[in-house]
PDB file of N, CA and C in Angstrom:
ATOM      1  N   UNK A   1     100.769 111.778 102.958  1.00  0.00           N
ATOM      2  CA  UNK A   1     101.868 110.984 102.433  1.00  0.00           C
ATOM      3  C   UNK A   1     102.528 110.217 103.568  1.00  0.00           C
ATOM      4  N   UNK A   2     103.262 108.989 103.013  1.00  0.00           N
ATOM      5  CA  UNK A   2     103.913 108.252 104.117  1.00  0.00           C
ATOM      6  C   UNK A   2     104.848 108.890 104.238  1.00  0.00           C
ATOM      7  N   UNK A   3     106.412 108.043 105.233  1.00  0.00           N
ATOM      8  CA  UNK A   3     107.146 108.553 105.236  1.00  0.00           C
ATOM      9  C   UNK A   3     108.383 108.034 103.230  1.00  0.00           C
ATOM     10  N   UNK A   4     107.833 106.878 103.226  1.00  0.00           N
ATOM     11  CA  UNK A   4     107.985 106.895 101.855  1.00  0.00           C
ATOM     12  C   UNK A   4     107.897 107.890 100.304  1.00  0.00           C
ATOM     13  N   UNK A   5     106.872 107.737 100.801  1.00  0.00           N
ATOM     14  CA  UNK A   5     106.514 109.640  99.568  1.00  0.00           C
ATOM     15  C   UNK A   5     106.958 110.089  99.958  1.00  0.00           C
ATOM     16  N   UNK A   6     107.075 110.470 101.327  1.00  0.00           N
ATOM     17  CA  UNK A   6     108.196 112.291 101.804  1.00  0.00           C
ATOM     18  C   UNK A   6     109.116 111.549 100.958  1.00  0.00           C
ATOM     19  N   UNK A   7     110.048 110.754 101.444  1.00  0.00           N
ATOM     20  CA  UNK A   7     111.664 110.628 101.225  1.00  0.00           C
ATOM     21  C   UNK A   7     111.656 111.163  99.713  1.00  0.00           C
ATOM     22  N   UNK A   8     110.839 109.984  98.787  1.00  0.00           N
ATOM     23  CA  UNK A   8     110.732 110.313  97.295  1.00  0.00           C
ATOM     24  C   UNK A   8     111.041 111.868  96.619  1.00  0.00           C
ATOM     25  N   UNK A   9     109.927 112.705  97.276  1.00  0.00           N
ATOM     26  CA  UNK A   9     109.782 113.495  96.716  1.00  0.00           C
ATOM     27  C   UNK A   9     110.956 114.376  97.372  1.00  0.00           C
ATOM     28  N   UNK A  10     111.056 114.166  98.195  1.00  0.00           N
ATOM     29  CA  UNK A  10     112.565 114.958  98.951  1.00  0.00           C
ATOM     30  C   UNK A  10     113.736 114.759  98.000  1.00  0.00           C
ATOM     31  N   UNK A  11     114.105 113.225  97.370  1.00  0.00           N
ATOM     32  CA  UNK A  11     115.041 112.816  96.748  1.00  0.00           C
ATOM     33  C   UNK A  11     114.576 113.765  95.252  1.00  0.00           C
ATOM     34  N   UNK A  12     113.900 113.479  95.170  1.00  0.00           N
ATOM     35  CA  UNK A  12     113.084 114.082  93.381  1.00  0.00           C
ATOM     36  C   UNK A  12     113.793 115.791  93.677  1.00  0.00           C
ATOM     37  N   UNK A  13     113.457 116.061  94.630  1.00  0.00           N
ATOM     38  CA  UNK A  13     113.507 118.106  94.642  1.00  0.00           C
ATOM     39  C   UNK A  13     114.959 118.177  94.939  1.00  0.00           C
ATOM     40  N   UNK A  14     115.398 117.483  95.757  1.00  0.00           N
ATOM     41  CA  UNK A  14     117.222 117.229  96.185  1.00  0.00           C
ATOM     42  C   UNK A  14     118.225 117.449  94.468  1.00  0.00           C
ATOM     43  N   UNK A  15     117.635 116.275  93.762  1.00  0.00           N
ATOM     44  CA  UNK A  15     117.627 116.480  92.155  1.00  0.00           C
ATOM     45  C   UNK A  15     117.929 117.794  91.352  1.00  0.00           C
ATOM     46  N   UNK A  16     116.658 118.021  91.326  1.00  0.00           N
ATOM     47  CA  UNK A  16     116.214 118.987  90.477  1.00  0.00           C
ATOM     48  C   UNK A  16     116.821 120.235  90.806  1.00  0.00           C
ATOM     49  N   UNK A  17     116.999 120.362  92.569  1.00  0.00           N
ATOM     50  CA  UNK A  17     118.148 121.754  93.222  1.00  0.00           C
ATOM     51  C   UNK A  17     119.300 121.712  92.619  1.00  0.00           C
ATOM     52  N   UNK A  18     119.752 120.327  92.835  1.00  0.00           N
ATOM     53  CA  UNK A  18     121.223 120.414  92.576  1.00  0.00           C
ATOM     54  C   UNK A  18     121.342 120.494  91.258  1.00  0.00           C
ATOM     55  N   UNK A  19     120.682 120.698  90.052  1.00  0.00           N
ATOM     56  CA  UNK A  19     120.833 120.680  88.438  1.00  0.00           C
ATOM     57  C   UNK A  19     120.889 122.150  88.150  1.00  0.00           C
ATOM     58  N   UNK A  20     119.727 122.142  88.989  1.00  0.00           N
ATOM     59  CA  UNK A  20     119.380 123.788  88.577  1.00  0.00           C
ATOM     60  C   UNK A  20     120.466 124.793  89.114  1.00  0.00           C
ATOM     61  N   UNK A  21     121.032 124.663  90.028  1.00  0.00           N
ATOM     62  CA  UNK A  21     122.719 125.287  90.707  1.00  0.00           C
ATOM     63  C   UNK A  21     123.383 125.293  89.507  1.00  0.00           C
ATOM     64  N   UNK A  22     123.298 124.393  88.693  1.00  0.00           N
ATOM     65  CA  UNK A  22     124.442 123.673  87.544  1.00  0.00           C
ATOM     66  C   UNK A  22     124.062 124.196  86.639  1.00  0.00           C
ATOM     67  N   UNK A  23     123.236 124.600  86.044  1.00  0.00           N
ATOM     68  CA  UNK A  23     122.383 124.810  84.878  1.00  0.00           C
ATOM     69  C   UNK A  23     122.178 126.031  84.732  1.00  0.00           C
ATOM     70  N   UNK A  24     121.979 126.730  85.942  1.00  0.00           N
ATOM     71  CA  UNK A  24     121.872 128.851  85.960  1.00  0.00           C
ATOM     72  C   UNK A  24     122.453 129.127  85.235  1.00  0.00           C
ATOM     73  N   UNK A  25     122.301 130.265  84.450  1.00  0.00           N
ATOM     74  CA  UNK A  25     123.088 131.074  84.202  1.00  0.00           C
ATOM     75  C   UNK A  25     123.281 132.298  84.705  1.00  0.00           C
ATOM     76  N   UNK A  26     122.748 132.579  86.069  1.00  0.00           N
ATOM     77  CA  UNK A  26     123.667 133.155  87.118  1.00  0.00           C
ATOM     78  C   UNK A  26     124.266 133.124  88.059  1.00  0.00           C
ATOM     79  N   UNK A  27     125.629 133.840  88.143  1.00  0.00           N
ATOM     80  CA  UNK A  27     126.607 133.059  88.718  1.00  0.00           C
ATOM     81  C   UNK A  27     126.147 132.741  90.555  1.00  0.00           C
ATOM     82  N   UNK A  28     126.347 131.832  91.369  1.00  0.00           N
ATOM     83  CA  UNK A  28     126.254 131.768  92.439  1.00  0.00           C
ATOM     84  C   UNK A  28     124.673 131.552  92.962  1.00  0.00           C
ATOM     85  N   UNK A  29     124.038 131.073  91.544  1.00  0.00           N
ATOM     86  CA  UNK A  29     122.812 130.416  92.040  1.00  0.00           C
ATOM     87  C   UNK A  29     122.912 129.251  93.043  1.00  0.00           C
ATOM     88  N   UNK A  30     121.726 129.605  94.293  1.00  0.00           N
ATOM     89  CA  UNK A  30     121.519 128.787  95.580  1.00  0.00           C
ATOM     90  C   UNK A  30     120.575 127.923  94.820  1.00  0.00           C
ATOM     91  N   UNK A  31     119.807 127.370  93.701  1.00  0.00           N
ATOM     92  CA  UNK A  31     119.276 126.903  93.194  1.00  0.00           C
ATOM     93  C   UNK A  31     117.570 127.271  93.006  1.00  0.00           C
ATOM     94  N   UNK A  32     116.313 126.199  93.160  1.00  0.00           N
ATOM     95  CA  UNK A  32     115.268 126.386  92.875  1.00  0.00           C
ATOM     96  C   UNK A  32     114.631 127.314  94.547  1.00  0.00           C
ATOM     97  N   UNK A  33     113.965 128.224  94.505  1.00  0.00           N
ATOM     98  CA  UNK A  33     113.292 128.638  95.949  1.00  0.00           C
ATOM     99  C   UNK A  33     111.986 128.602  95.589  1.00  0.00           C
ATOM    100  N   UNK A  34     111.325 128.936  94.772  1.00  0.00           N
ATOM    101  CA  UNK A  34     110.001 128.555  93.854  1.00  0.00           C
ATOM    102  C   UNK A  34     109.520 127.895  92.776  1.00  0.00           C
ATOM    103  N   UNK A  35     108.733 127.229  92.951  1.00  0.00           N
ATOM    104  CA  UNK A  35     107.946 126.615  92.376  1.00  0.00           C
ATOM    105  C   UNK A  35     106.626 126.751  91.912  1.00  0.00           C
ATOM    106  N   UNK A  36     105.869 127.430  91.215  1.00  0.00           N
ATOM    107  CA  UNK A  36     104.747 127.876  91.039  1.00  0.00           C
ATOM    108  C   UNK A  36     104.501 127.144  89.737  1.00  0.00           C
ATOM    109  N   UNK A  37     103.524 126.528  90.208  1.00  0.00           N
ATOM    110  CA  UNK A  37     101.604 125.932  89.436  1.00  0.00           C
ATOM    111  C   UNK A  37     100.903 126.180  89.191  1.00  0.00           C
ATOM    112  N   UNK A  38      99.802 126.135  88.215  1.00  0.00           N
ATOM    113  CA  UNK A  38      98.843 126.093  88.409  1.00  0.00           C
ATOM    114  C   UNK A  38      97.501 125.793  89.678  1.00  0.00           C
ATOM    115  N   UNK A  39      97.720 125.175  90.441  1.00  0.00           N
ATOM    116  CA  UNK A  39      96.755 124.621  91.203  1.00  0.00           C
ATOM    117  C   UNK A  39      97.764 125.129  93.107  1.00  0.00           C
ATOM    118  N   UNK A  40      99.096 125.308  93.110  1.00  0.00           N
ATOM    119  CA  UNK A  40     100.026 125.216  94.070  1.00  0.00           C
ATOM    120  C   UNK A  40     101.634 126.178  93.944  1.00  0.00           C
ATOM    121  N   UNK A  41     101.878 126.413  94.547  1.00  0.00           N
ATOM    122  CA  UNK A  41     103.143 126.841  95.150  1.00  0.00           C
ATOM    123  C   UNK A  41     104.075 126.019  96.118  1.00  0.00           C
ATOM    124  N   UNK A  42     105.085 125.825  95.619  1.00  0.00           N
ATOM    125  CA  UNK A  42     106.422 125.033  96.508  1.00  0.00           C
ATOM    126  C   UNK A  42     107.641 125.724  96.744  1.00  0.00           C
ATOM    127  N   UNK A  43     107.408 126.453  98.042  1.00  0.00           N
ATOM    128  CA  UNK A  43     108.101 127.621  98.538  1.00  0.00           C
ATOM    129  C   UNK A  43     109.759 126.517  99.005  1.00  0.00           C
ATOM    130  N   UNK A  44     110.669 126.903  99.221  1.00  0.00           N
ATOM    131  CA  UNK A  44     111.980 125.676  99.314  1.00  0.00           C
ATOM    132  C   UNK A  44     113.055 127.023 100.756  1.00  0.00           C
ATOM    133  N   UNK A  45     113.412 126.519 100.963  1.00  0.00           N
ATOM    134  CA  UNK A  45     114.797 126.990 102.010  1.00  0.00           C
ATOM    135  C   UNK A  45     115.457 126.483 102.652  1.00  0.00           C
ATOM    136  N   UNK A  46     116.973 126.507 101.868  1.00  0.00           N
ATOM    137  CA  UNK A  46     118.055 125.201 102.139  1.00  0.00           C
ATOM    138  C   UNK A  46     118.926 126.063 103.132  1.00  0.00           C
ATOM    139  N   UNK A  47     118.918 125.636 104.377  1.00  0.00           N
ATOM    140  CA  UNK A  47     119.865 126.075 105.348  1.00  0.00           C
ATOM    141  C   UNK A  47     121.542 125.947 104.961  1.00  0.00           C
ATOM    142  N   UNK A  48     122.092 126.806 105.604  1.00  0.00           N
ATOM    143  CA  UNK A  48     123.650 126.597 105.479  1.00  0.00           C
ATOM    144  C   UNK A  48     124.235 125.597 105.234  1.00  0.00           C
ATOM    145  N   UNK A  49     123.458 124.439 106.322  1.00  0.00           N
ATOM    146  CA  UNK A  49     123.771 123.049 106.128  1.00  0.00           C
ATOM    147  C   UNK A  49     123.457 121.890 105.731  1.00  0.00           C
ATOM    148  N   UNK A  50     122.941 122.605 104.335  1.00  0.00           N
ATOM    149  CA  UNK A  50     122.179 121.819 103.251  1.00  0.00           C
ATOM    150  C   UNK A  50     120.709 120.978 103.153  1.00  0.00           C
ATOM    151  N   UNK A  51     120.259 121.351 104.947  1.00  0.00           N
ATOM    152  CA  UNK A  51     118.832 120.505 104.725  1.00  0.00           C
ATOM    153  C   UNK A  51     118.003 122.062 104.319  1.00  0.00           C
ATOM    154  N   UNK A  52     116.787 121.152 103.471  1.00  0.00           N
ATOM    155  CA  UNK A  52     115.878 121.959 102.758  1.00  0.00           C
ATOM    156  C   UNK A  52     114.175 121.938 103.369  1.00  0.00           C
ATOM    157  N   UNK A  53     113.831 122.924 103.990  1.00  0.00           N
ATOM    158  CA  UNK A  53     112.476 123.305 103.645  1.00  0.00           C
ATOM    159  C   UNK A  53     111.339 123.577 103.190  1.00  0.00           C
ATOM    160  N   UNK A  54     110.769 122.749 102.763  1.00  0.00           N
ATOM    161  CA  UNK A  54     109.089 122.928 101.974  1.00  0.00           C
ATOM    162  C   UNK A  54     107.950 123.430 102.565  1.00  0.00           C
ATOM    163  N   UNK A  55     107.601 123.917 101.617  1.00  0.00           N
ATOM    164  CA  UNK A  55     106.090 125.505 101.999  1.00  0.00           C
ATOM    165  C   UNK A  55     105.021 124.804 100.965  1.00  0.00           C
ATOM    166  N   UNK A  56     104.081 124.028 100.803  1.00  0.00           N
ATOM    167  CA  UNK A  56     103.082 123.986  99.803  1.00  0.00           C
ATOM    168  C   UNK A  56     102.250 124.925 100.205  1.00  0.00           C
ATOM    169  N   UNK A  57     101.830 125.780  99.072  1.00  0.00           N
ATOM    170  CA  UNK A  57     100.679 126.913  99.466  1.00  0.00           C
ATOM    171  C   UNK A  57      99.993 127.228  98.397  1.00  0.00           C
ATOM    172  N   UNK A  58      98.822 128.202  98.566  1.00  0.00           N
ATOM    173  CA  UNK A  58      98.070 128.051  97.734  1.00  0.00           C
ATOM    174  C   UNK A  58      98.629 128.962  96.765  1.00  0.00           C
ATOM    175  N   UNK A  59      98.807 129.165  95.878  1.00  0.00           N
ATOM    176  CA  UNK A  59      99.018 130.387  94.784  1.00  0.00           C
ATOM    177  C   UNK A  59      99.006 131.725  95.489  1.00  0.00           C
ATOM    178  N   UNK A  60     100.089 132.245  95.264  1.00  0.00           N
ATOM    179  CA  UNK A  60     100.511 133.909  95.437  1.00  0.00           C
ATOM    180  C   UNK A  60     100.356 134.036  96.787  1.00  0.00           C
ATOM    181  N   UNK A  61     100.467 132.741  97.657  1.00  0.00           N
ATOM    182  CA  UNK A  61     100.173 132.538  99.096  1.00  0.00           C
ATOM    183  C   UNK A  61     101.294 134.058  99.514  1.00  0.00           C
ATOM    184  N   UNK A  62     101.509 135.024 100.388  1.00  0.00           N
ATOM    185  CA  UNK A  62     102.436 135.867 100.711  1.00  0.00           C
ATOM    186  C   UNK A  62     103.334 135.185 102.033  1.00  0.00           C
ATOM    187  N   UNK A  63     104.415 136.136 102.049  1.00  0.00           N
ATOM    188  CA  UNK A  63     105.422 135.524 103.600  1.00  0.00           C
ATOM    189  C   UNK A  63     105.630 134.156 103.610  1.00  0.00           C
ATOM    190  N   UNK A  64     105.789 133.562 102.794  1.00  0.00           N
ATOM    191  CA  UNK A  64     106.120 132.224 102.695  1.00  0.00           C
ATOM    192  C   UNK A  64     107.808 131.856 103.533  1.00  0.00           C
ATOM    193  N   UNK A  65     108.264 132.874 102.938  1.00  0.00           N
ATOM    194  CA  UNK A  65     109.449 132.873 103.090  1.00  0.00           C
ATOM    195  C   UNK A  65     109.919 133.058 104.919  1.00  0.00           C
ATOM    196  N   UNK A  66     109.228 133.719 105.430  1.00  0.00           N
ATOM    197  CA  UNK A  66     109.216 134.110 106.876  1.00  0.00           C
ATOM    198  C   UNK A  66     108.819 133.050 107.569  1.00  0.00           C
ATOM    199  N   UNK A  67     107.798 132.248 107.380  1.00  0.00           N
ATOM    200  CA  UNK A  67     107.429 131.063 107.333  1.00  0.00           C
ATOM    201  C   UNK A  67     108.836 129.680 107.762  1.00  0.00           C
ATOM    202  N   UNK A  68     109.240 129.518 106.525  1.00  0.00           N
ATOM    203  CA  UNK A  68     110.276 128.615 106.374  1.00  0.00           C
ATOM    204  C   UNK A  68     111.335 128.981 107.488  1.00  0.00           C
ATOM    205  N   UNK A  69     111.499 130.414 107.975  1.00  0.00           N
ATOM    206  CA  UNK A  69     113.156 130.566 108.421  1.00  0.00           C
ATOM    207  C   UNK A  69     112.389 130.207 109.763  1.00  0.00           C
ATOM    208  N   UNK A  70     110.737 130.654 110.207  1.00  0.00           N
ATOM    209  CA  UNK A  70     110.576 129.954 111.896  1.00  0.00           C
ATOM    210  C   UNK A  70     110.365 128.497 111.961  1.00  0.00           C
ATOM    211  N   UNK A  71     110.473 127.993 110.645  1.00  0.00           N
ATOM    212  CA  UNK A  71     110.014 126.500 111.045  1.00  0.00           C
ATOM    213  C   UNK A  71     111.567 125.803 111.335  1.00  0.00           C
ATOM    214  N   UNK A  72     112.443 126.559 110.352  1.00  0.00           N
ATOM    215  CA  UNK A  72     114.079 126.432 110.608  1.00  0.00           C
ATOM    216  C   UNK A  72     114.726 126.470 111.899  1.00  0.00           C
ATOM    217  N   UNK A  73     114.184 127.945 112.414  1.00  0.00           N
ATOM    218  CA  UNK A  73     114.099 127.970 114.007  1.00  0.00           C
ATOM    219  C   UNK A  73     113.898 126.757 115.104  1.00  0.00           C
ATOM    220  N   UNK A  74     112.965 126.818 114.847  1.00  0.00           N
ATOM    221  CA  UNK A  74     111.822 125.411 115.429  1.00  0.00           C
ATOM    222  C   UNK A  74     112.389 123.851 115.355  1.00  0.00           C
ATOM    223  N   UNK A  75     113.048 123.899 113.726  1.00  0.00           N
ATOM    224  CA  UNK A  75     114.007 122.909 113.803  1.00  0.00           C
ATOM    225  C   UNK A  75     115.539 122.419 114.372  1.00  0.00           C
ATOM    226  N   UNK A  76     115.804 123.946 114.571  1.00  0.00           N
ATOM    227  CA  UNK A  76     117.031 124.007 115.560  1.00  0.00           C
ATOM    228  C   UNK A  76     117.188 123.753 116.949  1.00  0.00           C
ATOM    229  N   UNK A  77     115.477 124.337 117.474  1.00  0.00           N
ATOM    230  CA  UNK A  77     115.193 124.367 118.879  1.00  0.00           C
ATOM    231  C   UNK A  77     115.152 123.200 119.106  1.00  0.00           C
ATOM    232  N   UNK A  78     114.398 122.294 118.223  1.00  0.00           N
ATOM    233  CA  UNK A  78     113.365 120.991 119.096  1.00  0.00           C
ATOM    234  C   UNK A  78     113.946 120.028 118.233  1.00  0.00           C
ATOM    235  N   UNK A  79     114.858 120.238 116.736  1.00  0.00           N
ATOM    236  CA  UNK A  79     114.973 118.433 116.353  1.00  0.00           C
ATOM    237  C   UNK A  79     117.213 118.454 116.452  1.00  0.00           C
ATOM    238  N   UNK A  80     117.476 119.658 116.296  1.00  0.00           N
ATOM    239  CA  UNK A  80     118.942 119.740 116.284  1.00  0.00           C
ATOM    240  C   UNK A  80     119.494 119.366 117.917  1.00  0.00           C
ATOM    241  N   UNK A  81     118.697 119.932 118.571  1.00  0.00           N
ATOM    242  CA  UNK A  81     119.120 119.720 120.408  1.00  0.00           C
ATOM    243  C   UNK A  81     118.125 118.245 121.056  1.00  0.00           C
ATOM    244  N   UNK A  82     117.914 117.709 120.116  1.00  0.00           N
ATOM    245  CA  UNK A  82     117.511 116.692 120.523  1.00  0.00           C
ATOM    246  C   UNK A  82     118.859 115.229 120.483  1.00  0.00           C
ATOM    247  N   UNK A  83     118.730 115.098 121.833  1.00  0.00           N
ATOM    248  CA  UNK A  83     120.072 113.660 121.952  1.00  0.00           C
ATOM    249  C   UNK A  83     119.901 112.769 121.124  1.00  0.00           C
ATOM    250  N   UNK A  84     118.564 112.318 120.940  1.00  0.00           N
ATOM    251  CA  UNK A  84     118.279 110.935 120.324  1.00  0.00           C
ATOM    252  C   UNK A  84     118.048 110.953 118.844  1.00  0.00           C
ATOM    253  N   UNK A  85     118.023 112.074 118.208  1.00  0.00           N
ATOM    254  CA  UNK A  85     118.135 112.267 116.582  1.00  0.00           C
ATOM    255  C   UNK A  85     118.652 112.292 115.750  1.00  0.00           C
ATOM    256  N   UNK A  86     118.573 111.906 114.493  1.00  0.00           N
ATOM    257  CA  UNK A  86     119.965 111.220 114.154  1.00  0.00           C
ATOM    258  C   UNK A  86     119.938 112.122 112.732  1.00  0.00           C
ATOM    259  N   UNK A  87     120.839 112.653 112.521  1.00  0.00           N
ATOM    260  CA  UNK A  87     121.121 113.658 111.036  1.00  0.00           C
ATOM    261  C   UNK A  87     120.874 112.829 109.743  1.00  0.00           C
ATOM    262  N   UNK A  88     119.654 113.238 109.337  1.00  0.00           N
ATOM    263  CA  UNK A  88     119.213 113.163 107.570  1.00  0.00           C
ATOM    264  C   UNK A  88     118.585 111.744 108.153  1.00  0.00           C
ATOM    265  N   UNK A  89     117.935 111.488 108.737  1.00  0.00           N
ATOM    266  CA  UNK A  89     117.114 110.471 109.372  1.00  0.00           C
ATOM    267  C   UNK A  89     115.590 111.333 109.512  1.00  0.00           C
ATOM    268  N   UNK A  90     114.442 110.945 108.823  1.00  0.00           N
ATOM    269  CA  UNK A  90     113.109 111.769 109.171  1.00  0.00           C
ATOM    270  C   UNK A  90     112.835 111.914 110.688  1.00  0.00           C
ATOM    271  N   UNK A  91     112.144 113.026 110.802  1.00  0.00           N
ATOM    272  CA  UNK A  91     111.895 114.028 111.796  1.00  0.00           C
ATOM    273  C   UNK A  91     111.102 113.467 112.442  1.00  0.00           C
ATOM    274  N   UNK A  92     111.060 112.659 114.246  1.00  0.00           N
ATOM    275  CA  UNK A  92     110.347 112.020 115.171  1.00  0.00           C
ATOM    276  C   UNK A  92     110.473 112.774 116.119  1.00  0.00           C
ATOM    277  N   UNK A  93     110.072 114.107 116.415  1.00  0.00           N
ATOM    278  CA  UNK A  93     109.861 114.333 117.646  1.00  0.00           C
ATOM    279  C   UNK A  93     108.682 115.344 117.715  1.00  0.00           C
ATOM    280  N   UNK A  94     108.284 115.373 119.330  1.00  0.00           N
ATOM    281  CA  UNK A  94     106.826 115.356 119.347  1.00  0.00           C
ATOM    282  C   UNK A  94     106.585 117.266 120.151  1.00  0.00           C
ATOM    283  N   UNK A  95     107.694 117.604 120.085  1.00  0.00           N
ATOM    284  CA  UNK A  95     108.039 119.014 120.611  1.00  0.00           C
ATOM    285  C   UNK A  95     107.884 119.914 119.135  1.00  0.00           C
ATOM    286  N   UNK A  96     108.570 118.969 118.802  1.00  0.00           N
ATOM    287  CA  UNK A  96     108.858 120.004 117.406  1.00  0.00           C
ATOM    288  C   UNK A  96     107.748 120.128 116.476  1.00  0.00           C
ATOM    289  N   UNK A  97     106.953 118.881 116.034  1.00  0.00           N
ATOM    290  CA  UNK A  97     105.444 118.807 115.670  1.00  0.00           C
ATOM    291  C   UNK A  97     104.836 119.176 116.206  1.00  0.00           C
ATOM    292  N   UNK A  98     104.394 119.672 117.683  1.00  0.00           N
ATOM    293  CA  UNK A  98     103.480 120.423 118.464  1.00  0.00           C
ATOM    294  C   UNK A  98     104.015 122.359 118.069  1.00  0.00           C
ATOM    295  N   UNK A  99     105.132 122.642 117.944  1.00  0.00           N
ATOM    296  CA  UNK A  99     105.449 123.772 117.958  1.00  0.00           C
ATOM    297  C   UNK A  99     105.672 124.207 116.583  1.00  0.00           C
ATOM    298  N   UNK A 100     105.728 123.140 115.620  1.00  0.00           N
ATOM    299  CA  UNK A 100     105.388 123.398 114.063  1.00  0.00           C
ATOM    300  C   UNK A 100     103.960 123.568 113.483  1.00  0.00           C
ATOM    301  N   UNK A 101     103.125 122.725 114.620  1.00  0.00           N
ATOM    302  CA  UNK A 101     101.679 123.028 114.133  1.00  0.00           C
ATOM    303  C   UNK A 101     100.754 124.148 114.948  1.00  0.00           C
ATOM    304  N   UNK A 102     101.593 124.702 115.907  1.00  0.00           N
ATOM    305  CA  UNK A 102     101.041 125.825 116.802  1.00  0.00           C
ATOM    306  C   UNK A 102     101.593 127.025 115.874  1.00  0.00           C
ATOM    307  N   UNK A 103     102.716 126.974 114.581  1.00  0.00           N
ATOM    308  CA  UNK A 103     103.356 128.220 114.036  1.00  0.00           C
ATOM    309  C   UNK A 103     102.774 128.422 112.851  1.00  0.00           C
ATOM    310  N   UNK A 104     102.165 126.923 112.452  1.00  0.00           N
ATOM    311  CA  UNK A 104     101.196 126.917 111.036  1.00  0.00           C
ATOM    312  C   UNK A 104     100.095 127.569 111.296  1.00  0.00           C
ATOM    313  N   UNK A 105      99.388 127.080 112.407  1.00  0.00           N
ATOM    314  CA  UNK A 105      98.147 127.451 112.725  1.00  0.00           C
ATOM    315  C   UNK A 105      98.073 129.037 112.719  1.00  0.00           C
ATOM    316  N   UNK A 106      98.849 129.383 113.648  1.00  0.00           N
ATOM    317  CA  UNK A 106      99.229 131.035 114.119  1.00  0.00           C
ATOM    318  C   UNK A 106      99.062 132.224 112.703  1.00  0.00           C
ATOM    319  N   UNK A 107      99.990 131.629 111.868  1.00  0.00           N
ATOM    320  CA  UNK A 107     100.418 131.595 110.342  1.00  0.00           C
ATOM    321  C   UNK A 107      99.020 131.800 109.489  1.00  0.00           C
ATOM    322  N   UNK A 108      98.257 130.377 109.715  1.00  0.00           N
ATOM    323  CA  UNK A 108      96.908 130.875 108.957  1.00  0.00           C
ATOM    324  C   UNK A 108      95.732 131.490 109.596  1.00  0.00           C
ATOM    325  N   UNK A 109      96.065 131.923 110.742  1.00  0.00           N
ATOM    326  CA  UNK A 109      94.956 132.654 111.028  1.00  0.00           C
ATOM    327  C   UNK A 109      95.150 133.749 110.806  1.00  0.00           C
ATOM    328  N   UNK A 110      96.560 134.721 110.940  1.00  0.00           N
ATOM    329  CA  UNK A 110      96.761 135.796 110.703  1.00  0.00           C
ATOM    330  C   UNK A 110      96.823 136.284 108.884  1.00  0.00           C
ATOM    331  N   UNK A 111      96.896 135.251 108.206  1.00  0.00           N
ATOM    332  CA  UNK A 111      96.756 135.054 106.660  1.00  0.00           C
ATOM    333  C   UNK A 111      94.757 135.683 106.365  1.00  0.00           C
ATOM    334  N   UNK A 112      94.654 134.698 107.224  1.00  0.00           N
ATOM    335  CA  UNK A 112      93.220 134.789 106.675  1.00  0.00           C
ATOM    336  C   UNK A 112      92.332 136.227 107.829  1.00  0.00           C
ATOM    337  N   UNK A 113      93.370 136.591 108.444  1.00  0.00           N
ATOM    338  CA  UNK A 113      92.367 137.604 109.520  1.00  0.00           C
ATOM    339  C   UNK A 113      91.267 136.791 110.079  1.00  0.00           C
ATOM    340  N   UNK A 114      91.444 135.760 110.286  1.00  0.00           N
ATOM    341  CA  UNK A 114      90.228 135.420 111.812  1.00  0.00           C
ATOM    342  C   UNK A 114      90.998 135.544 113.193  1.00  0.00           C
TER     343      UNK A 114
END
C-alpha cells in the first residue's frame, strides 16, 4: 500500500474505534482490539495518546498483543525522540523501520520455531 491507502484505511479504523466506544454496551469500552476474518486478523493498540497500532496476521496468529506494545516501544525509542518528526504526520524514519523489521523478523521466527 501507498502512503495513501495507509492514511485511508487508518481514517476508515479511526471511524469504526470511535463508534464502537459509543455503541458498547460496556461501560468504559477502549473500543475495537480485534478484528477477525475469515482469511485475516487485525490485532489494534491505541496508546494513552491516542495513536493506534495494527497487527495483520494470519488467523488465531498468538502474542499478537506483545507484539504491538514492542513495536509501541520502538515507536517511542526511534519516532517520539526523533527532532525532525512531526505528530500524526506518517512515520519517516530509518532507525525505527530497521528496528521494526529486526522485531518482526525475530517475532516470526520464534512463531514458526526456525
Amino acid at each position: 500500500m501507498d502512503t495513501n491507502d495507509s492514511l485511508r484505511v487508518a481514517s476508515l479504523w479511526h471511524s469504526m474505534h470511535a463508534i464502537s466506544q459509543q455503541l458498547s454496551p460496556v461501560a468504559g469500552c477502549s473500543g475495537i482490539e480485534l478484528l477477525e476474518a475469515d482469511t485475516f486478523d487485525l490485532h489494534c493498540f491505541q496508546s494513552l495518546t491516542g495513536t493506534k497500532f495494527f497487527v495483520v496476521c494470519e488467523p488465531g496468529t498468538q502474542q499478537m498483543e506483545a507484539l504491538l506494545k514492542v513495536i509501541y516501544e520502538l515507536y517511542t525509542d526511534y519516532v517520539l525522540k526523533n527532532p525532525f518528526y512531526e505528530i500524526e504526520m506518517p512515520i519517516r524514519c530509518e532507525l525505527f523501520d530497521f528496528n521494526l523489521s529486526q522485531t518482526v523478523q525475530k517475532d516470526c521466527v520464534a512463531l514458526l520455531g526456525r
